[in-house]
Protein backbone atom coordinates (compact mmCIF):
# COMPACT_ATOMS: atom_id res chain seq x y z
CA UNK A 1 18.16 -118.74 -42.34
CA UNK A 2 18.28 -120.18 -39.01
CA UNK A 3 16.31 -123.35 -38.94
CA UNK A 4 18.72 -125.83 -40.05
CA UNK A 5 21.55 -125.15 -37.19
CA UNK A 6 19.37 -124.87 -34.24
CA UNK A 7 16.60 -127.83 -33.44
CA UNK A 8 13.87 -126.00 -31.10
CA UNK A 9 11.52 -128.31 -29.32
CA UNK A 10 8.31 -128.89 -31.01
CA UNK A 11 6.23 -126.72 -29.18
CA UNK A 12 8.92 -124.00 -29.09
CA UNK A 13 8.85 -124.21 -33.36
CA UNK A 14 5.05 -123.91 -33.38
CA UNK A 15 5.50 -120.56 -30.95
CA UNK A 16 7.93 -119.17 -33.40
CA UNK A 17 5.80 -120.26 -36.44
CA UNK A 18 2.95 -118.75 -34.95
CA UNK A 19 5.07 -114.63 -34.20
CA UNK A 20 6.50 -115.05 -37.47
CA UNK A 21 3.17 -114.95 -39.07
CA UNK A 22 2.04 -111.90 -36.82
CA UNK A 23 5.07 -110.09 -37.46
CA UNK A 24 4.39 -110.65 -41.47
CA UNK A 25 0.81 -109.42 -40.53
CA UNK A 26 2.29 -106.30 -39.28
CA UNK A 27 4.80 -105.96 -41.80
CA UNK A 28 1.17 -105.94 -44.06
CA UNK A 29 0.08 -102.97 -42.30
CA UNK A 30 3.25 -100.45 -43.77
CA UNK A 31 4.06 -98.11 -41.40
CA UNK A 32 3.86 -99.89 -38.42
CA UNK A 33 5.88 -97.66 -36.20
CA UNK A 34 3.82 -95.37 -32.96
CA UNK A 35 1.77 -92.63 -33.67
CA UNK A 36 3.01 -89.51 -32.26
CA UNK A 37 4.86 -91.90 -29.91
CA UNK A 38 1.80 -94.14 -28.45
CA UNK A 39 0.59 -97.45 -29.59
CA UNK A 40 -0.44 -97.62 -32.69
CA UNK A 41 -3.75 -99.10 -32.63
CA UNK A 42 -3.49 -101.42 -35.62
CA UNK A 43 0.08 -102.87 -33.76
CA UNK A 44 -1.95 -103.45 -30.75
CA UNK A 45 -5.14 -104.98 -31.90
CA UNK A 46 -3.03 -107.21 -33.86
CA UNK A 47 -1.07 -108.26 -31.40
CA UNK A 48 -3.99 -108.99 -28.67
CA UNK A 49 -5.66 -110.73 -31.42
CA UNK A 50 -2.72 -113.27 -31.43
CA UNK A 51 -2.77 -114.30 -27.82
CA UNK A 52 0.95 -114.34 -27.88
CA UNK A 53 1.15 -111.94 -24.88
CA UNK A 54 -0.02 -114.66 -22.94
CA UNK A 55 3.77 -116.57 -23.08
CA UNK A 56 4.25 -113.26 -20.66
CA UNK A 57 1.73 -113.78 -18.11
CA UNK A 58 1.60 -117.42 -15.69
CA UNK A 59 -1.67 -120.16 -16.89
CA UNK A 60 -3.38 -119.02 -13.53
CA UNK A 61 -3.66 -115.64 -14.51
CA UNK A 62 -4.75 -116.12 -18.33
CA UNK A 63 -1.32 -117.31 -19.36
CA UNK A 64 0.12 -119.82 -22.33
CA UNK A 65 2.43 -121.97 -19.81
CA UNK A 66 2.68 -122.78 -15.95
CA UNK A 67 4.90 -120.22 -15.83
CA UNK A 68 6.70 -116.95 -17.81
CA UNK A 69 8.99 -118.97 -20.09
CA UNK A 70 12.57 -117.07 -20.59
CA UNK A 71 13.18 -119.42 -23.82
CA UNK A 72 9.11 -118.56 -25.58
CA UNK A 73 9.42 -115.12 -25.00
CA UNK A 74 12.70 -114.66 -26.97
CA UNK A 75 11.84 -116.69 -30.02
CA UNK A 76 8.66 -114.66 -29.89
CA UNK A 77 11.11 -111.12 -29.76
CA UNK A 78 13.16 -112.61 -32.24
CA UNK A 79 10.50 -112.44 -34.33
CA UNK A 80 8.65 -109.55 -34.07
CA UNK A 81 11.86 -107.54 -34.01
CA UNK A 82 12.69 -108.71 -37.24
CA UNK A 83 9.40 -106.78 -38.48
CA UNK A 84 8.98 -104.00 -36.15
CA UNK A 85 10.44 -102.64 -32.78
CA UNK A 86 7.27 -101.45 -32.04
CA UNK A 87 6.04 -104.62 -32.10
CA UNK A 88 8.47 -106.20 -30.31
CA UNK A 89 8.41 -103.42 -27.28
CA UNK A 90 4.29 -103.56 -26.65
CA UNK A 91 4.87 -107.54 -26.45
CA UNK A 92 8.06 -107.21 -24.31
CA UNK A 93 6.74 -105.16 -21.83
CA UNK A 94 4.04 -106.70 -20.97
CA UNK A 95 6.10 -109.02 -19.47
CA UNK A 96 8.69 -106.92 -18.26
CA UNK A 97 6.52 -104.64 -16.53
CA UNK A 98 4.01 -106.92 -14.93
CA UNK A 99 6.81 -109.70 -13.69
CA UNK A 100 7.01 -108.21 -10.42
CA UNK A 101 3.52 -108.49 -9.86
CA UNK A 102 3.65 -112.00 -11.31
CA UNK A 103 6.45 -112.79 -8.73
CA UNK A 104 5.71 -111.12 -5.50
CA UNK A 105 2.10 -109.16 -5.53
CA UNK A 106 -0.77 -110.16 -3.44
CA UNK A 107 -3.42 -112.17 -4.46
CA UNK A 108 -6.28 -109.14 -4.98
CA UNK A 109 -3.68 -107.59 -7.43
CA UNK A 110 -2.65 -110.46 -8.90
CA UNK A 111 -5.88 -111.42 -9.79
CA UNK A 112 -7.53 -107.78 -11.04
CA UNK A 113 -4.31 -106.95 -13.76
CA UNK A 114 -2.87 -110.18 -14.65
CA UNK A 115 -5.42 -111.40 -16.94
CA UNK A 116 -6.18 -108.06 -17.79
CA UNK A 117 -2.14 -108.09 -18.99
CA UNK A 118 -2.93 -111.35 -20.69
CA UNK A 119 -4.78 -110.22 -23.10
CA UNK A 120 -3.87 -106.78 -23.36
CA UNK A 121 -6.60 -105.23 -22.02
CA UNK A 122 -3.90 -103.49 -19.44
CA UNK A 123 -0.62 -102.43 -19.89
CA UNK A 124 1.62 -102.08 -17.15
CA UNK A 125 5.19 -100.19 -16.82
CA UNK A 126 8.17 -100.48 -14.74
CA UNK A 127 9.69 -97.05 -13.20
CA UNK A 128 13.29 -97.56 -12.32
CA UNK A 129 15.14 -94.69 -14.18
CA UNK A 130 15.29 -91.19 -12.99
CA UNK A 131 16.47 -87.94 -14.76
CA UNK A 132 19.78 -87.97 -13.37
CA UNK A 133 20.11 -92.07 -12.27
CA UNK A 134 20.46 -94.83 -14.84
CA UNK A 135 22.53 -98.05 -13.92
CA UNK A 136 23.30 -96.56 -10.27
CA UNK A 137 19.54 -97.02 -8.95
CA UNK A 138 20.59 -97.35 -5.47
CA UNK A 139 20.81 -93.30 -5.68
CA UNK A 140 17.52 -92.62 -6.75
CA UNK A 141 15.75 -90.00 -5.01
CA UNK A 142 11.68 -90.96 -5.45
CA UNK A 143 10.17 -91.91 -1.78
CA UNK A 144 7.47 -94.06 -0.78
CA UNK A 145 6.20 -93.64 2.69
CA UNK A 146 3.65 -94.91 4.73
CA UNK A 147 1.17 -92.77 6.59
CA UNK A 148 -2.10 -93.91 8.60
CA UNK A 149 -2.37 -96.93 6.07
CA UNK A 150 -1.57 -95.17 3.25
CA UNK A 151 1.13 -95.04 0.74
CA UNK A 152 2.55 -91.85 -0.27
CA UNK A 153 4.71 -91.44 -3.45
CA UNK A 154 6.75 -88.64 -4.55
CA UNK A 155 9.63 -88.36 -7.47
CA UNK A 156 10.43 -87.49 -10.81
CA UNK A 157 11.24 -91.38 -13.34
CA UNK A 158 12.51 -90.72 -16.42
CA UNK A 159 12.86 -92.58 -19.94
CA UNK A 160 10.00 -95.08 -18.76
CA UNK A 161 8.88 -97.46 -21.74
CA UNK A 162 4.74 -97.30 -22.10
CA UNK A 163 4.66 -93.52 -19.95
CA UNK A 164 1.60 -92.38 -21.16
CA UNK A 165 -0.18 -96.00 -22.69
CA UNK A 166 0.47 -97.97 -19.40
CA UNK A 167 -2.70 -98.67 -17.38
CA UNK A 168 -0.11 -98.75 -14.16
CA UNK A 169 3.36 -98.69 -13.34
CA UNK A 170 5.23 -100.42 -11.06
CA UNK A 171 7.29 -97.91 -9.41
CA UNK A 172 10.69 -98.32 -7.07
CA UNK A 173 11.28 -95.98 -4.97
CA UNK A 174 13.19 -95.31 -1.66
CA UNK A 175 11.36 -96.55 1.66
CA UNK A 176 13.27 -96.09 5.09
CA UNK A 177 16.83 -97.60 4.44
CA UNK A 178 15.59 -99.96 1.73
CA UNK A 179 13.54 -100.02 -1.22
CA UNK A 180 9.98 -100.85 -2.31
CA UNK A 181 8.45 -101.64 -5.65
CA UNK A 182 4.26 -100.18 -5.17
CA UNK A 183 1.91 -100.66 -8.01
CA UNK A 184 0.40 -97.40 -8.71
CA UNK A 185 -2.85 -96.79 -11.38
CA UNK A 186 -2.07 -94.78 -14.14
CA UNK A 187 -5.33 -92.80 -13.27
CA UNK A 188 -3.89 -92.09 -9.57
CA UNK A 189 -4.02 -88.69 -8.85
CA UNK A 190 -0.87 -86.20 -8.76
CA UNK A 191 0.31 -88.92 -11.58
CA UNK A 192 1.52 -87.00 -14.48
CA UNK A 193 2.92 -87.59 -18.16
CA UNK A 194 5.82 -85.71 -20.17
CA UNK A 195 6.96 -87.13 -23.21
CA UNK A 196 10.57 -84.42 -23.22
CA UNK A 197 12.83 -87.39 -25.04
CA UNK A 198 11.68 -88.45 -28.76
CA UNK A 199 14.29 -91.35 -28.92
CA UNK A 200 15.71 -92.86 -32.53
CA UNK A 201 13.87 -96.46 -32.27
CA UNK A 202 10.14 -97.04 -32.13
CA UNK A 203 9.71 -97.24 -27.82
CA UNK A 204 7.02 -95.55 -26.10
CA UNK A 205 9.16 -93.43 -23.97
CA UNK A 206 8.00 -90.70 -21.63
CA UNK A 207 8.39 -89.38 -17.29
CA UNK A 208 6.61 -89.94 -15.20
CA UNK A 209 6.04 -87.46 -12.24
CA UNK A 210 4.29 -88.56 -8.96
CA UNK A 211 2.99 -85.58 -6.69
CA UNK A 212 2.31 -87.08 -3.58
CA UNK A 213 0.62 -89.90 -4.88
CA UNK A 214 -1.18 -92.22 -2.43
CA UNK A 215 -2.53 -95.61 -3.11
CA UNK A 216 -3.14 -98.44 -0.44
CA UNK A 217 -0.88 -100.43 1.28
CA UNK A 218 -1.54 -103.70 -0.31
CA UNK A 219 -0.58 -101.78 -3.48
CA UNK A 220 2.83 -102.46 -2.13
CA UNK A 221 4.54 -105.36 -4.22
CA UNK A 222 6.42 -107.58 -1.89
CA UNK A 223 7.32 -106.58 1.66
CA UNK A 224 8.96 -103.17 2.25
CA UNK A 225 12.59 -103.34 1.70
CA UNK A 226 12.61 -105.95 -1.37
CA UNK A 227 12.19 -103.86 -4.20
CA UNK A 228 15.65 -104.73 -5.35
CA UNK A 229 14.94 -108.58 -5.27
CA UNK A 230 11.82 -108.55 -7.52
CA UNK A 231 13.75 -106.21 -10.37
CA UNK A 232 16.81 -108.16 -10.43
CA UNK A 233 14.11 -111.22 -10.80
CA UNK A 234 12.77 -109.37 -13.95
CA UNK A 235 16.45 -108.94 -15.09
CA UNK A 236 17.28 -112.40 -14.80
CA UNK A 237 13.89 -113.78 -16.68
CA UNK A 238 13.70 -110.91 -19.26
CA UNK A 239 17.18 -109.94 -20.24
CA UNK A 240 17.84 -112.96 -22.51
CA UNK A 241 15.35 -111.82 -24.62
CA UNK A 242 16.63 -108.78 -25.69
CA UNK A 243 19.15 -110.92 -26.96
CA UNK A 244 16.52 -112.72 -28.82
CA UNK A 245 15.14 -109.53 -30.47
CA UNK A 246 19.02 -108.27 -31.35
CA UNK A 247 19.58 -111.61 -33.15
CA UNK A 248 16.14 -111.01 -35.15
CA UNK A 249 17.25 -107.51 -36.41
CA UNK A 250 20.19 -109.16 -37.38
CA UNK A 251 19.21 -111.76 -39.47
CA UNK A 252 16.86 -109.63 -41.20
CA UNK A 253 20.12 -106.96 -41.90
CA UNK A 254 21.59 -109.94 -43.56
CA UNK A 255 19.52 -110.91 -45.45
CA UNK A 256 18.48 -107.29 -47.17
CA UNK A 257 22.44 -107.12 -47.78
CA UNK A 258 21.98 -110.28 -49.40
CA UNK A 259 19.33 -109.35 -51.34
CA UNK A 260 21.24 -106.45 -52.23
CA UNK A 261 24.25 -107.96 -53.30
CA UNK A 262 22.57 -110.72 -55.34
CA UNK A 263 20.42 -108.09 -57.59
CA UNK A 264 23.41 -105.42 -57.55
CA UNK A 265 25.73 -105.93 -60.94
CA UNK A 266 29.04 -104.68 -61.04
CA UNK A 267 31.78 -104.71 -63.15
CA UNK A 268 30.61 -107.71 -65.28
CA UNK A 269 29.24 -109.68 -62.21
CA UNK A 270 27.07 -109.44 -59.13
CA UNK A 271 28.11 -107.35 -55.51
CA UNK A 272 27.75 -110.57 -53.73
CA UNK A 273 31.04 -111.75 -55.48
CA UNK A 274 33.40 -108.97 -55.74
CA UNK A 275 36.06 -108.19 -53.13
CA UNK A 276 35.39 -108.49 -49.39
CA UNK A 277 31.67 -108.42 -50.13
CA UNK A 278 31.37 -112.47 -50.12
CA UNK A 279 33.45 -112.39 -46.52
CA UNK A 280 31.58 -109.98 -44.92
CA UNK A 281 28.24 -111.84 -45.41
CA UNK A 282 29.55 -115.01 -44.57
CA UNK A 283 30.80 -113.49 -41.03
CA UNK A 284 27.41 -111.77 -40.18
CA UNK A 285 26.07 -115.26 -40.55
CA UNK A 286 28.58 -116.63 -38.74
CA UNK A 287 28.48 -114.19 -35.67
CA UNK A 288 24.51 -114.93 -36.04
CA UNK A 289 24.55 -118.44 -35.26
CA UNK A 290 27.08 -118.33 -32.53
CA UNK A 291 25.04 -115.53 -30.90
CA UNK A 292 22.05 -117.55 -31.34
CA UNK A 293 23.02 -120.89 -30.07
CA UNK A 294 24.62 -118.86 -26.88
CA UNK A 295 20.87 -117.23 -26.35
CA UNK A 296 19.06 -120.36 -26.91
CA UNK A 297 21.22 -122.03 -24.24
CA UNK A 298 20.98 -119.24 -21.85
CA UNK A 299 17.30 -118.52 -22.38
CA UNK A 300 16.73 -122.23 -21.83
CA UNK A 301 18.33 -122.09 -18.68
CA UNK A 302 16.77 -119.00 -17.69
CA UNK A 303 13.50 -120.85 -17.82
CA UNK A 304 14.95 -123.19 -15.70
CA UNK A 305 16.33 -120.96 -13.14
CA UNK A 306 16.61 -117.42 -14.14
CA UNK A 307 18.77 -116.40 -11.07
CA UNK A 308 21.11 -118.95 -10.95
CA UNK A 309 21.91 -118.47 -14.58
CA UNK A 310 21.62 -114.86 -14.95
CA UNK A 311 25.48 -115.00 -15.71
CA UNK A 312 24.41 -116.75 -18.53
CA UNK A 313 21.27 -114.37 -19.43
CA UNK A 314 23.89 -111.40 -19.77
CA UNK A 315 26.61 -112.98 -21.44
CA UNK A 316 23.88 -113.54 -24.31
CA UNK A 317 22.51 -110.17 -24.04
CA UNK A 318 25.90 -108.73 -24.73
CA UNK A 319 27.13 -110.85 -27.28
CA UNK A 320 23.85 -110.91 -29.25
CA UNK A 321 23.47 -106.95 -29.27
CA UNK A 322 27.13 -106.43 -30.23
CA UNK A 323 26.72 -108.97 -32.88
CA UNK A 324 23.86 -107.62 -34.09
CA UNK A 325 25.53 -103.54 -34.24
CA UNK A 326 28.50 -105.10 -36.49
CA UNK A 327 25.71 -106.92 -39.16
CA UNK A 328 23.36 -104.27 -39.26
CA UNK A 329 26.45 -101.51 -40.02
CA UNK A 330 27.79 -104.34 -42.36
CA UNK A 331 24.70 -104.58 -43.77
CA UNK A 332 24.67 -100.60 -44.44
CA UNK A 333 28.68 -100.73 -46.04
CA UNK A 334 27.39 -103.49 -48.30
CA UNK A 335 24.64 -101.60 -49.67
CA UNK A 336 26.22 -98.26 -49.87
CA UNK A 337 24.49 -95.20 -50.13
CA UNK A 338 21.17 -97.30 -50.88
CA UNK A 339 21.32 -97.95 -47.56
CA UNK A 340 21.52 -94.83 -46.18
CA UNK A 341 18.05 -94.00 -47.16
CA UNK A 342 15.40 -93.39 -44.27
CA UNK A 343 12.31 -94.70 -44.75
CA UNK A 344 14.25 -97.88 -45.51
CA UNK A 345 14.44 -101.14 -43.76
CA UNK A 346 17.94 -101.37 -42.77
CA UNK A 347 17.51 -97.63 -41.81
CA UNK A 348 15.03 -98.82 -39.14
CA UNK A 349 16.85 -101.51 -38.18
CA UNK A 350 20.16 -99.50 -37.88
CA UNK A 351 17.72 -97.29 -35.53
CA UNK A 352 16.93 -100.32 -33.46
CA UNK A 353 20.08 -102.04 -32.93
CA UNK A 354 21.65 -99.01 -31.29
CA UNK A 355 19.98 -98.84 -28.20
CA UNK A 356 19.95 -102.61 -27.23
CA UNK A 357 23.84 -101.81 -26.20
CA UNK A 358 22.30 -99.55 -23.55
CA UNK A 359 18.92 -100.67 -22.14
CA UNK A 360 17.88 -103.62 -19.61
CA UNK A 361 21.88 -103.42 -19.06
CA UNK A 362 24.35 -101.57 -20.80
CA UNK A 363 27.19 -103.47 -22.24
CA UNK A 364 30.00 -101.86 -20.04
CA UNK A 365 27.37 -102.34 -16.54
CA UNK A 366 27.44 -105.95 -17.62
CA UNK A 367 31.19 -106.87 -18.40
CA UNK A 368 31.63 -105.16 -14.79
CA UNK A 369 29.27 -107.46 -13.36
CA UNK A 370 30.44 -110.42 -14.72
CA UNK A 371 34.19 -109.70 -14.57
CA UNK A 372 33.65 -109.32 -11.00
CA UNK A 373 31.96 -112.53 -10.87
CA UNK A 374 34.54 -113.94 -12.97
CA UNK A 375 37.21 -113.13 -10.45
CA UNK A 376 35.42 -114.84 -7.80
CA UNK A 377 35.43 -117.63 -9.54
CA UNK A 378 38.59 -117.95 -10.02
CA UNK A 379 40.91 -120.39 -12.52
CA UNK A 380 39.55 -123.57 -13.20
């Protein structure tokens, strides 16, 4: 539906022509959601087969472009999370997990996981939450200290996407007065899995517990102290894209209530023409485009400049995913109880739209952040 308002770049339309026709692959498979919560392997295979993981990963390291494009990566999510949010995590992550090492890791790392990332041989993870600290991170309690050239980890992260598939984890933890980001193996020992949350979309979710953990110093991403800079990095190239990803879930909401509506007969006539039925689907599409051309714009300039235009990034992020909740539940009223069935594919989206209000930057966290820089700015 969205061709004719937005013209992408060439090279931009060939990306997206190329993760529509691996989400349709997937969408092949039937259930493409994760086993037991880890990958599924068919997802996966599919998915490295493709070579799209590469738009997460610089050319030097095995990558598509010079460098991680904000503006490929969302068309890509807007894709795949059309199809399947298990999909669109695996591919998402890989970005969002290895970006720090992309941005700030030494050369050795660089080098051993980044191509592995490319081509999904590795998965990585980022640790920020903890079982009592969400959006306040400057409270969390796991440590990182360094002992006769050695790095010692200890702490409880909670709610981490990939816990339990990821090859390693980029972990942030408290160092001195500051905070450090340290790259730790999955296979490190005193590293250990719980999966206690079984969450309503299709993440990989699980803990991650380190018991003092060691690993070298020159696992240590970025100088001590700068842990902070490299995540809000990740935030300012990655968060656009979830925007991307709500915008795909809610096209593909519309157009099942379309579909719906069309085929449904009524009281002489079809659903799509009796009472507010018509109005409804016209605003979904409506609120679609808008939130579209705003993430377009703001992943565009993302790739430009993530940090500079991270204002931009969130704005997107929360206008997309609140767009998207009001489709997909319109999409629900419009096809009544049939959409209420599980197993369905609004059901799954309904499932997936929820929790883009909340993760990478909850709505509320956001409109704080930007009404604060809003009043720094001042009147025009």
């Amino acid at each position: 539906m969205s061709d004719a308002l937005y013209a992408l770049p060439e090279r931009y339309l060939e990306l997206q022509a190329e993760a529509r026709a691996v989400a349709a692959s997937i969408a092949e498979l039937g259930d493409d959601g994760p086993l037991e919560r880890g990958f599924n392997p068919d997802v996966r295979r599919v998915l490295a087969a493709s070579g799209l993981v590469g738009t997460t990963v610089p050319r030097a390291y095995g990558g598509r472009f010079d460098e991680v494009d904000s503006l490929a990566v969302t068309i890509v999510r807007e894709a795949f999370a059309a199809e399947s949010g298990h999909l669109d995590s695996m591919f998402a992550m890989q970005g969002i997990g290895s970006f720090a090492l992309t941005r700030a890791g030494s050369d050795a790392l660089r080098k051993e996981w980044l191509p592995r990332v490319a081509r999904l041989d590795a998965v990585p993870a980022l640790g920020l939450t903890e079982p009592h600290i969400g959006s306040d991170l400057k409270a969390l309690s796991t440590t990182v200290e360094e002992r006769d050239g050695v790095l010692h980890l200890n702490g409880h992260k909670s709610f981490i996407t990939n816990a339990g598939e990821a090859d390693f984890y980029c972990i942030l933890a408290r160092e001195g007065e500051g905070y450090s980001l340290v790259l730790v193996p999955a296979d490190s020992a005193g590293l250990a899995i719980s999966r206690p949350h079984d969450v309503m979309d299709e993440h990989v979710l699980g803990d991650v517990v380190l018991d003092e953990v060691t690993v070298p110093v020159g696992n240590r991403v970025g100088e001590p102290g700068e842990g902070f800079t490299h995540v809000l990095a990740t935030l300012a190239t990655f968060r656009v894209s979830v925007a991307g990803a709500a915008i795909g879930v809610a096209d593909r909401a519309l157009e099942e209530a379309m579909a719906h509506a069309q085929g449904r007969e009524m009281f002489g006539t079809t659903l799509s023409r009796l009472g507010g039925v018509p109005a409804t689907l016209a605003m979904s599409w409506v609120e679609i485009e808008m939130a579209r051309s705003l993430t377009y714009r703001a992943a565009a300039a993302a790739a430009r400049d993530p940090q500079a235009n991270l204002h931009l990034s969130s704005m997107a992020k929360v206008g997309a995913t609140e767009v998207a909740g009001r489709v997909v539940d319109r999409a629900v009223q419009v096809m009544g109880r049939f959409g209420l069935v599980t197993g369905g594919t609004v059901e799954r989206l309904y499932r997936e739209v929820r929790p883009m209000r909340i993760y990478e930057g909850s709505t509320e966290v956001i409109l704080d952040s930007l009404a604060r820089q809003l009043m720094k700015r001042g009147p025009r």
